[in-house]
PDB file of N, CA and C in Angstrom:
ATOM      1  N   UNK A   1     -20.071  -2.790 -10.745  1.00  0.00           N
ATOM      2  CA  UNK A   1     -19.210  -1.944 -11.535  1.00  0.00           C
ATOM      3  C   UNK A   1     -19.640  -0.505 -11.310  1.00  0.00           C
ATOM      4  N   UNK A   2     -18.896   0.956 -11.197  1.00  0.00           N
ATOM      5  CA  UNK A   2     -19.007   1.905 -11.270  1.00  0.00           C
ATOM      6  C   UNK A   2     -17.919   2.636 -12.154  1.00  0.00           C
ATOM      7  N   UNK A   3     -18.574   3.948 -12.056  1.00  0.00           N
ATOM      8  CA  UNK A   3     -17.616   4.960 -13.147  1.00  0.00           C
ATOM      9  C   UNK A   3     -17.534   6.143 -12.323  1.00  0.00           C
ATOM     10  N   UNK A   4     -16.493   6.094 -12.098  1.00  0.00           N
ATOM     11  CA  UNK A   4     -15.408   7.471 -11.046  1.00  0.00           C
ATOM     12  C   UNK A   4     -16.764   8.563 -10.709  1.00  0.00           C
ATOM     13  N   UNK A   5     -16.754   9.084 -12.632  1.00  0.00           N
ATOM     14  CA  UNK A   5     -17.682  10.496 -12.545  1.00  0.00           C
ATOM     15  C   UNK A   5     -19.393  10.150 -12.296  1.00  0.00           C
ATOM     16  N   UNK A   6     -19.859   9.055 -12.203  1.00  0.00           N
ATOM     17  CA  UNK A   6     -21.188   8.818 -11.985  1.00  0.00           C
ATOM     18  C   UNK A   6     -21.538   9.152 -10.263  1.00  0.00           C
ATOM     19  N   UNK A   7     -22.255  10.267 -10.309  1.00  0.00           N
ATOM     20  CA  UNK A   7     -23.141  10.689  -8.925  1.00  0.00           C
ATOM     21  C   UNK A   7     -23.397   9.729  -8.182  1.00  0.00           C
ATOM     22  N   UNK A   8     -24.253   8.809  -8.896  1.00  0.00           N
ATOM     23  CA  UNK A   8     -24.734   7.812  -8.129  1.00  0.00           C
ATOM     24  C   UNK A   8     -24.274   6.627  -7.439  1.00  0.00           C
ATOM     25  N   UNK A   9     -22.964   6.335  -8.418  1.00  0.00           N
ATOM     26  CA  UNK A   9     -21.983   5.691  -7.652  1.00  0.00           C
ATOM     27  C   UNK A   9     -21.374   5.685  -6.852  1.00  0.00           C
ATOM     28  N   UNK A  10     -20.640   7.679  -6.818  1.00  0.00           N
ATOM     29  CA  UNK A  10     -20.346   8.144  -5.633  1.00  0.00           C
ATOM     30  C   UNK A  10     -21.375   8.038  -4.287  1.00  0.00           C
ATOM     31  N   UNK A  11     -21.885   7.867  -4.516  1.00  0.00           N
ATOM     32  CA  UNK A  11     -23.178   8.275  -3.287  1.00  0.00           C
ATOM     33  C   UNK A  11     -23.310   6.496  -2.530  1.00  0.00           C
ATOM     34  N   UNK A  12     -23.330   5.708  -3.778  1.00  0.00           N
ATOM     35  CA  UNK A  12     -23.505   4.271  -3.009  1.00  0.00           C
ATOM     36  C   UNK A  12     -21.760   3.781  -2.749  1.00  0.00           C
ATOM     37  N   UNK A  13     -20.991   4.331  -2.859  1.00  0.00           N
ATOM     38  CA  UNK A  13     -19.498   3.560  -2.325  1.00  0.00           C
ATOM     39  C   UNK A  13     -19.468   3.586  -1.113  1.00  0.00           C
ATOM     40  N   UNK A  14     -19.672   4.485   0.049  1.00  0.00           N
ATOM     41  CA  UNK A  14     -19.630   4.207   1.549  1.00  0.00           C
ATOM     42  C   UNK A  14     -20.204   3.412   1.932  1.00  0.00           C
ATOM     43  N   UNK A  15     -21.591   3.052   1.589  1.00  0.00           N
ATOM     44  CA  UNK A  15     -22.312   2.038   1.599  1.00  0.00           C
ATOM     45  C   UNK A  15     -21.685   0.671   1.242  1.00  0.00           C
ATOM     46  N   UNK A  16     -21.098   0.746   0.208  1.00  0.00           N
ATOM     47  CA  UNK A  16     -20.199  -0.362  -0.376  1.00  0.00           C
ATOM     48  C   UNK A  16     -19.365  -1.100   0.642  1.00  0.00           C
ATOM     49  N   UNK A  17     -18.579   0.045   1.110  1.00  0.00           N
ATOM     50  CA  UNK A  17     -17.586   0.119   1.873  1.00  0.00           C
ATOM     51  C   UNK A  17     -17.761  -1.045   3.225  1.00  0.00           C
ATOM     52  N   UNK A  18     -19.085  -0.466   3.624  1.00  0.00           N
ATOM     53  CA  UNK A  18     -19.610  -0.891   5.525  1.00  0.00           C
ATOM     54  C   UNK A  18     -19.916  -2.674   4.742  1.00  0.00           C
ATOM     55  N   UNK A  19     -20.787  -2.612   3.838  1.00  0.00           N
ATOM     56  CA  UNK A  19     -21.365  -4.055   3.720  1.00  0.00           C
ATOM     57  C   UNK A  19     -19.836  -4.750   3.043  1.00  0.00           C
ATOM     58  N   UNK A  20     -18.691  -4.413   2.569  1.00  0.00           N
ATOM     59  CA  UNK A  20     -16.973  -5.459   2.023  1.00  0.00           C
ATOM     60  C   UNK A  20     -17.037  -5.198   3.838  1.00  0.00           C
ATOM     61  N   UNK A  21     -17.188  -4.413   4.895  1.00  0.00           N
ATOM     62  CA  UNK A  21     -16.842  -4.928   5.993  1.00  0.00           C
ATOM     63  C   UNK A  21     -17.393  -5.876   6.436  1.00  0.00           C
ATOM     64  N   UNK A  22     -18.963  -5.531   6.937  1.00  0.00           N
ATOM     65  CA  UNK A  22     -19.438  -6.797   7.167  1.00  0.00           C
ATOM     66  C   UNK A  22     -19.697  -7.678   6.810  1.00  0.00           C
ATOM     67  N   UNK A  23     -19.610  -8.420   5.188  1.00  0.00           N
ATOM     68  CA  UNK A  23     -19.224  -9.440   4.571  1.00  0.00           C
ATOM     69  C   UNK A  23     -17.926 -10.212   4.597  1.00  0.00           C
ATOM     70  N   UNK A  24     -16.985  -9.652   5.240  1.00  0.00           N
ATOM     71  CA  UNK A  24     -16.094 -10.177   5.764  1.00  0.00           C
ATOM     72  C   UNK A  24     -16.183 -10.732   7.143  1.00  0.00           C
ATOM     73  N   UNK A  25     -16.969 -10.336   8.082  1.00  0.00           N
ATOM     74  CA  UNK A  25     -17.033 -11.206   9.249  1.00  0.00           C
ATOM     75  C   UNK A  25     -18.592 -11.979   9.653  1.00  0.00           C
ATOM     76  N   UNK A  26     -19.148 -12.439   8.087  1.00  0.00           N
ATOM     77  CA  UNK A  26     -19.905 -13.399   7.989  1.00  0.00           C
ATOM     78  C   UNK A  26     -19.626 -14.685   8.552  1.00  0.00           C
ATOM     79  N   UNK A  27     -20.473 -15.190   9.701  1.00  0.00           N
ATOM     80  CA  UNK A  27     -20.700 -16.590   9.791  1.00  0.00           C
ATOM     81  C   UNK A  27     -20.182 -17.575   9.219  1.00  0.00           C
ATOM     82  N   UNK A  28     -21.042 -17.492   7.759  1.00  0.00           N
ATOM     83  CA  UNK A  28     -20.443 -18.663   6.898  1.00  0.00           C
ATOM     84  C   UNK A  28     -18.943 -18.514   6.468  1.00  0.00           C
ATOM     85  N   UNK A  29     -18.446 -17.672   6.808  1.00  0.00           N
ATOM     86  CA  UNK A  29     -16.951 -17.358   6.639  1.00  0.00           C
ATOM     87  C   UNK A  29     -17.034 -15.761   5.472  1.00  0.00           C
ATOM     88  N   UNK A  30     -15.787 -15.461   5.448  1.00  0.00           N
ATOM     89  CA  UNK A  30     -16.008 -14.090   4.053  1.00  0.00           C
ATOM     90  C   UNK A  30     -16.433 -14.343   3.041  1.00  0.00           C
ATOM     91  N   UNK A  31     -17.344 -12.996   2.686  1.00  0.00           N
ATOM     92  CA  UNK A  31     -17.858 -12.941   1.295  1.00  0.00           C
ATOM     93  C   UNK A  31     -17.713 -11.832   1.012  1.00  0.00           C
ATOM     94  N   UNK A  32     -16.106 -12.203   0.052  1.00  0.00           N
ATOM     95  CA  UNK A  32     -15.986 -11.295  -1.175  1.00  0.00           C
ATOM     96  C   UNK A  32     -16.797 -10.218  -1.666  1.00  0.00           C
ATOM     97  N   UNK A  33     -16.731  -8.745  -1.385  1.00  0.00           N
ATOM     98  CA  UNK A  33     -17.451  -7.815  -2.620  1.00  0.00           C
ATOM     99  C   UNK A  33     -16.026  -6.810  -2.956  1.00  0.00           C
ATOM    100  N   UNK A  34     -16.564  -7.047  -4.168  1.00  0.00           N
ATOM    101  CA  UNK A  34     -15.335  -6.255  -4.829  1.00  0.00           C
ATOM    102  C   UNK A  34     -15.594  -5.369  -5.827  1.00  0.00           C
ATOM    103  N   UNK A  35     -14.885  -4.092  -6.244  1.00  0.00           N
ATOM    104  CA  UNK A  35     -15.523  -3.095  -6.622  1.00  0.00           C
ATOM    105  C   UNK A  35     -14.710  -3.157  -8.285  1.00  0.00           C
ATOM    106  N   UNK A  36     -15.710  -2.374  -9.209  1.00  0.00           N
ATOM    107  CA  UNK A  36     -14.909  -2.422 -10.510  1.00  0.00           C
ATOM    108  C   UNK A  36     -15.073  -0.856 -11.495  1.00  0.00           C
ATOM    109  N   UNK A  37     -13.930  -0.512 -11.522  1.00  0.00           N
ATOM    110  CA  UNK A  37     -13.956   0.989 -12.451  1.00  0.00           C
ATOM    111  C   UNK A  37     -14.275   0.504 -13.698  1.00  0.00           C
ATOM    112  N   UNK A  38     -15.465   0.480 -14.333  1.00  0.00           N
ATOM    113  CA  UNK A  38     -15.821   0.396 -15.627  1.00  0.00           C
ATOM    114  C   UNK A  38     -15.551   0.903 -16.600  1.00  0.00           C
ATOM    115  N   UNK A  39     -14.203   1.722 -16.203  1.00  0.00           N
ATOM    116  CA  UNK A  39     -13.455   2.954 -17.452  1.00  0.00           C
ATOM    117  C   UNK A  39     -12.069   2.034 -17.432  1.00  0.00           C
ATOM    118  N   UNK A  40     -11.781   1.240 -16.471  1.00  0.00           N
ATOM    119  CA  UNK A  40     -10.474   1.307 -16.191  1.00  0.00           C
ATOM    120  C   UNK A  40     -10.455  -0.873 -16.948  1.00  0.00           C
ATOM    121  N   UNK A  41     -11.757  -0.857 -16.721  1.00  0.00           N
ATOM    122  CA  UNK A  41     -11.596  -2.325 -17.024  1.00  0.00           C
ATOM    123  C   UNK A  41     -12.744  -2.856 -18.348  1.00  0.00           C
ATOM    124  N   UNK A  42     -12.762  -1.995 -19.143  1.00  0.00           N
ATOM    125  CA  UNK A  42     -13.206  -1.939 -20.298  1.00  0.00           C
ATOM    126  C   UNK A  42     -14.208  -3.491 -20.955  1.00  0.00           C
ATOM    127  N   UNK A  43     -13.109  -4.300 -20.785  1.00  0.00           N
ATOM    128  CA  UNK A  43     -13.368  -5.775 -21.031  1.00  0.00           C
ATOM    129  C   UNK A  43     -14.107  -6.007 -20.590  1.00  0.00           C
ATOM    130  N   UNK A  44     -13.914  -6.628 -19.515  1.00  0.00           N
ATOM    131  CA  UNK A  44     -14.672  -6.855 -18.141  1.00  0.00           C
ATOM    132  C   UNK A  44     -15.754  -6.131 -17.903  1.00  0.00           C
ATOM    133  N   UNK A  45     -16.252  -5.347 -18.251  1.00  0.00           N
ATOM    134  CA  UNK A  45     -17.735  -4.802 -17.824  1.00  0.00           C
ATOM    135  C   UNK A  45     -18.210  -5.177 -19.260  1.00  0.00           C
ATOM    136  N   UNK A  46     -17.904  -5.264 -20.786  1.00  0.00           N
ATOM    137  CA  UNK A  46     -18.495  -5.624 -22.181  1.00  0.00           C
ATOM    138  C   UNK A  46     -18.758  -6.867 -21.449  1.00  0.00           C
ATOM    139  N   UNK A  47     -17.790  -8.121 -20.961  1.00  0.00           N
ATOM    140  CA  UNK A  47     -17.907  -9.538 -21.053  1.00  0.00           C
ATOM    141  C   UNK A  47     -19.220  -9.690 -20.271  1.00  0.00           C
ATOM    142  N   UNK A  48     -19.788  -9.015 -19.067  1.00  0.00           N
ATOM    143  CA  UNK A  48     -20.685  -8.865 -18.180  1.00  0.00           C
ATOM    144  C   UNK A  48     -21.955  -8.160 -18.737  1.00  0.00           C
ATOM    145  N   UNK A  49     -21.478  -7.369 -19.949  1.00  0.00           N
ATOM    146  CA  UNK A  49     -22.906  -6.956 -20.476  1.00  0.00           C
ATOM    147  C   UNK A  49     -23.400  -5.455 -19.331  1.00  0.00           C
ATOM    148  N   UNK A  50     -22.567  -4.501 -19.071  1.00  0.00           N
ATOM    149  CA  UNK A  50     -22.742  -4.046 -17.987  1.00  0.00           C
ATOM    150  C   UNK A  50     -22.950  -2.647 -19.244  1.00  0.00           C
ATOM    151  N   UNK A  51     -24.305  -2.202 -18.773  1.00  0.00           N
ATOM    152  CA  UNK A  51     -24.657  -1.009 -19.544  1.00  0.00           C
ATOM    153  C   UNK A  51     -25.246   0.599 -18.794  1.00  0.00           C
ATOM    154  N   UNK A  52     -24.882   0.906 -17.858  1.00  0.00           N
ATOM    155  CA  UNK A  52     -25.362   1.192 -16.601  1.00  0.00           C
ATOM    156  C   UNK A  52     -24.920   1.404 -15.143  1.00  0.00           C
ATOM    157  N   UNK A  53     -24.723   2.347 -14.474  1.00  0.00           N
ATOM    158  CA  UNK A  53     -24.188   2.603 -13.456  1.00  0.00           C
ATOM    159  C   UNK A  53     -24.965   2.787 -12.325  1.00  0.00           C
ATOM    160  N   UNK A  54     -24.835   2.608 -10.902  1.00  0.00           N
ATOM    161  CA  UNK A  54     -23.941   1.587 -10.741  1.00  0.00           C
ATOM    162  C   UNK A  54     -24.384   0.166 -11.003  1.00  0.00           C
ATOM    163  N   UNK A  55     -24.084  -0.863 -11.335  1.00  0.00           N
ATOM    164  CA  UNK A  55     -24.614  -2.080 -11.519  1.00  0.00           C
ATOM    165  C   UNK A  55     -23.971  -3.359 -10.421  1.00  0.00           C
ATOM    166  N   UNK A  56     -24.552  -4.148  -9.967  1.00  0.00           N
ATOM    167  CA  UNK A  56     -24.350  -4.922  -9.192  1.00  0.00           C
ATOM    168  C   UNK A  56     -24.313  -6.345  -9.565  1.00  0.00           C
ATOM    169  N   UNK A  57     -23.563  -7.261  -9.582  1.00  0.00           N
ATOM    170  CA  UNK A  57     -23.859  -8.547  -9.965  1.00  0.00           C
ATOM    171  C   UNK A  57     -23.263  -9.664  -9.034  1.00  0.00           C
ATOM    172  N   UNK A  58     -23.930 -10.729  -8.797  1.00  0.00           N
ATOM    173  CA  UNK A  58     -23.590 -11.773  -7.656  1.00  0.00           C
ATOM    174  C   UNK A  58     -22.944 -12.699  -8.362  1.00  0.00           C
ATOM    175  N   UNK A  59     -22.099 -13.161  -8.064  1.00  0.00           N
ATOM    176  CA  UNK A  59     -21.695 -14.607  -8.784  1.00  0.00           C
ATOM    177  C   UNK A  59     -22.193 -15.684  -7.415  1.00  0.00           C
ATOM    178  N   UNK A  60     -22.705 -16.723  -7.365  1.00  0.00           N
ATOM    179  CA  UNK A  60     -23.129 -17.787  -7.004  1.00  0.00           C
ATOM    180  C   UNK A  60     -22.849 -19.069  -7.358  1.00  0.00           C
ATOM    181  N   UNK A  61     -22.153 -19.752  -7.136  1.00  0.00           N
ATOM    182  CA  UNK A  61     -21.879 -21.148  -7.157  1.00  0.00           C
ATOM    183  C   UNK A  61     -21.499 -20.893  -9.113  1.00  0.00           C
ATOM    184  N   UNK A  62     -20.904 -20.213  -9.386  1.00  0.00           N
ATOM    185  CA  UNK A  62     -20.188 -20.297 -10.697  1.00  0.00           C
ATOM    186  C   UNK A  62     -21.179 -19.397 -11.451  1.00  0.00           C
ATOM    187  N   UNK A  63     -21.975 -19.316 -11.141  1.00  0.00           N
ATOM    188  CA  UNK A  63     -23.267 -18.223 -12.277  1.00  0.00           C
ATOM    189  C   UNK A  63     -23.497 -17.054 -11.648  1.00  0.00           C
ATOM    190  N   UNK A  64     -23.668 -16.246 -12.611  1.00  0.00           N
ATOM    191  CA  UNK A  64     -23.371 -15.074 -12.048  1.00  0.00           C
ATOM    192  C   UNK A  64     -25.213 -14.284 -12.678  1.00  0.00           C
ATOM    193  N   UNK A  65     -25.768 -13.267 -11.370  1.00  0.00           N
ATOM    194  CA  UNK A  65     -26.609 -12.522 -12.333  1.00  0.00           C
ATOM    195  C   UNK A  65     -26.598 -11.408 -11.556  1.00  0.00           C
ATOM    196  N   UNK A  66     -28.082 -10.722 -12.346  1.00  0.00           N
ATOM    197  CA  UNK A  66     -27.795  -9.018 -11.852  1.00  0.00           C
ATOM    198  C   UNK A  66     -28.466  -9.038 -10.680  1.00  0.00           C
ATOM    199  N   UNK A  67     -27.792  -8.178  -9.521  1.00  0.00           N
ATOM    200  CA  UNK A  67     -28.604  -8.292  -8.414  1.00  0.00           C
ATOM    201  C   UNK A  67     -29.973  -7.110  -8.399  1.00  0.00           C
ATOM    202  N   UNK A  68     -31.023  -7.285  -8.049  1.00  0.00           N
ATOM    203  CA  UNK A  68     -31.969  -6.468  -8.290  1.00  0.00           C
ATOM    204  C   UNK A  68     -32.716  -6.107  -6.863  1.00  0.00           C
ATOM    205  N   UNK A  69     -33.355  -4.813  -6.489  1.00  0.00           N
ATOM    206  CA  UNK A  69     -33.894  -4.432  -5.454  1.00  0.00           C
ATOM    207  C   UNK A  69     -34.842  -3.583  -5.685  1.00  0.00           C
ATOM    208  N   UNK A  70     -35.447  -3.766  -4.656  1.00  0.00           N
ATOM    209  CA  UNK A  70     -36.860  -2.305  -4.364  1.00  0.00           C
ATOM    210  C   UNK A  70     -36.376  -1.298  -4.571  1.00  0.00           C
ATOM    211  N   UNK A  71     -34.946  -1.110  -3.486  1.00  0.00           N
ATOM    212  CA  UNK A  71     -34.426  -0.018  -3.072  1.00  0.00           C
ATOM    213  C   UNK A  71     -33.835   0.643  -4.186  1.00  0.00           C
ATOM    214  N   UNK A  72     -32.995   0.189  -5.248  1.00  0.00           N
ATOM    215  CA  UNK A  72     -32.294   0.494  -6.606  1.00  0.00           C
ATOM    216  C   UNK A  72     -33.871   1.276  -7.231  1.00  0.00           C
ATOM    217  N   UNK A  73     -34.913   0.489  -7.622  1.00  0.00           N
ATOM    218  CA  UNK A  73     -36.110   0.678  -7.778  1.00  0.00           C
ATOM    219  C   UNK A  73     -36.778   2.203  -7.663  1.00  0.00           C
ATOM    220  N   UNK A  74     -36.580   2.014  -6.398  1.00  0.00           N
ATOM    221  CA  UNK A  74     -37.574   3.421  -5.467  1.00  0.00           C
ATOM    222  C   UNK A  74     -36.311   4.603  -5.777  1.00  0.00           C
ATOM    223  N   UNK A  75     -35.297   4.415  -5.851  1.00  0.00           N
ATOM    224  CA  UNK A  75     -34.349   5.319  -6.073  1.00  0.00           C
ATOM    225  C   UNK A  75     -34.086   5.822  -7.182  1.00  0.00           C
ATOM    226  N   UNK A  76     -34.333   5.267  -8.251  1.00  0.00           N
ATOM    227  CA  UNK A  76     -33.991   5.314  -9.795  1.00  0.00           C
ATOM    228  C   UNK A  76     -32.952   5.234 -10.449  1.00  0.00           C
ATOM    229  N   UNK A  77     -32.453   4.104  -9.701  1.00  0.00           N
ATOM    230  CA  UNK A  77     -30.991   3.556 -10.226  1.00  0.00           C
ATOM    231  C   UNK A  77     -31.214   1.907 -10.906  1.00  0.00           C
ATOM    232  N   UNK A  78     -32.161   1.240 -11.175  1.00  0.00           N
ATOM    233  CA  UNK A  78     -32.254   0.492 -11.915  1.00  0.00           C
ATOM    234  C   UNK A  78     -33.135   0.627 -12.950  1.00  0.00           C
ATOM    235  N   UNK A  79     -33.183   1.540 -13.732  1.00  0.00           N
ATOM    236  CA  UNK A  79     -34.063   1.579 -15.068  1.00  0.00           C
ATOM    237  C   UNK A  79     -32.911   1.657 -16.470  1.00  0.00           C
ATOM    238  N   UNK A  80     -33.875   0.903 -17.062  1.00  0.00           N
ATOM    239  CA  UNK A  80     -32.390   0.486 -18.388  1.00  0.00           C
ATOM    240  C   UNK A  80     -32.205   1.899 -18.798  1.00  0.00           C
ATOM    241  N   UNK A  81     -30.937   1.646 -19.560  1.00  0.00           N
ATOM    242  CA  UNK A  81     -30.166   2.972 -19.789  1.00  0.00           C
ATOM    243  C   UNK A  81     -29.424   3.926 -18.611  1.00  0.00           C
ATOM    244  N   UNK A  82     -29.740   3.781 -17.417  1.00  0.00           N
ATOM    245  CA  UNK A  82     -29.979   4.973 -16.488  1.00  0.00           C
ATOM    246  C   UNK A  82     -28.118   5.124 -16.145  1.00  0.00           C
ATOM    247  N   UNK A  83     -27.759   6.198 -16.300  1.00  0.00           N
ATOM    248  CA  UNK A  83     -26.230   6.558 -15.918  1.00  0.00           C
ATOM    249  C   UNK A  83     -25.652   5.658 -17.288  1.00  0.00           C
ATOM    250  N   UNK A  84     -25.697   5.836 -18.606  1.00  0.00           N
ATOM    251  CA  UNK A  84     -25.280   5.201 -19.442  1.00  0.00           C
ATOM    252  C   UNK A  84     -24.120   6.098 -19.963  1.00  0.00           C
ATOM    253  N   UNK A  85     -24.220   7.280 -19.715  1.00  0.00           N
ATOM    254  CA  UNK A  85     -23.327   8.723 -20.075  1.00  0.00           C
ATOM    255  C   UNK A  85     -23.350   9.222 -18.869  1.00  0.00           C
ATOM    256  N   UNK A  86     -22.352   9.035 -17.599  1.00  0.00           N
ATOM    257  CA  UNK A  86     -22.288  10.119 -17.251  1.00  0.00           C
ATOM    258  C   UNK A  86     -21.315  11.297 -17.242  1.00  0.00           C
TER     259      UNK A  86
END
């Protein structure tokens, strides 16, 4: 999920962009990434518990969780609260 005016979101969408490409010409066949305006879909980011920008989540064989990294980490885009107002 992202929010239009969040910096940081802007900054990871091209990125976004290359990996919905090459997840589409995966091996195991396509894998789906799909992007979500968290202003625009209100529900849907409460039902997900999404408090935080940008946030990432995998769904897997019906369960879904938060995806987590070094890289989010070393960057300072996964600490609670972080982009809660932007």
């Amino acid at each position: 999920m992202y929010v239009n005016r969040c910096g940081h979101c802007k900054r990871m969408l091209p990125e976004f962009e290359k990996a919905a490409q090459e997840l589409k010409k995966s091996r195991e066949g396509p894998i789906p990434l799909a992007k979500v305006d968290a202003t625009a879909e209100t529900d849907l980011a409460s039902m997900y518990e999404v408090t935080g920008y940008p946030t990432i989540k995998v769904f897997r064989k019906g369960k879904v969780s938060n995806y987590k990294s070094d890289a989010r980490e070393k960057w300072g885009m996964y600490l609670p609260g972080f982009c809660e107002v932007c």
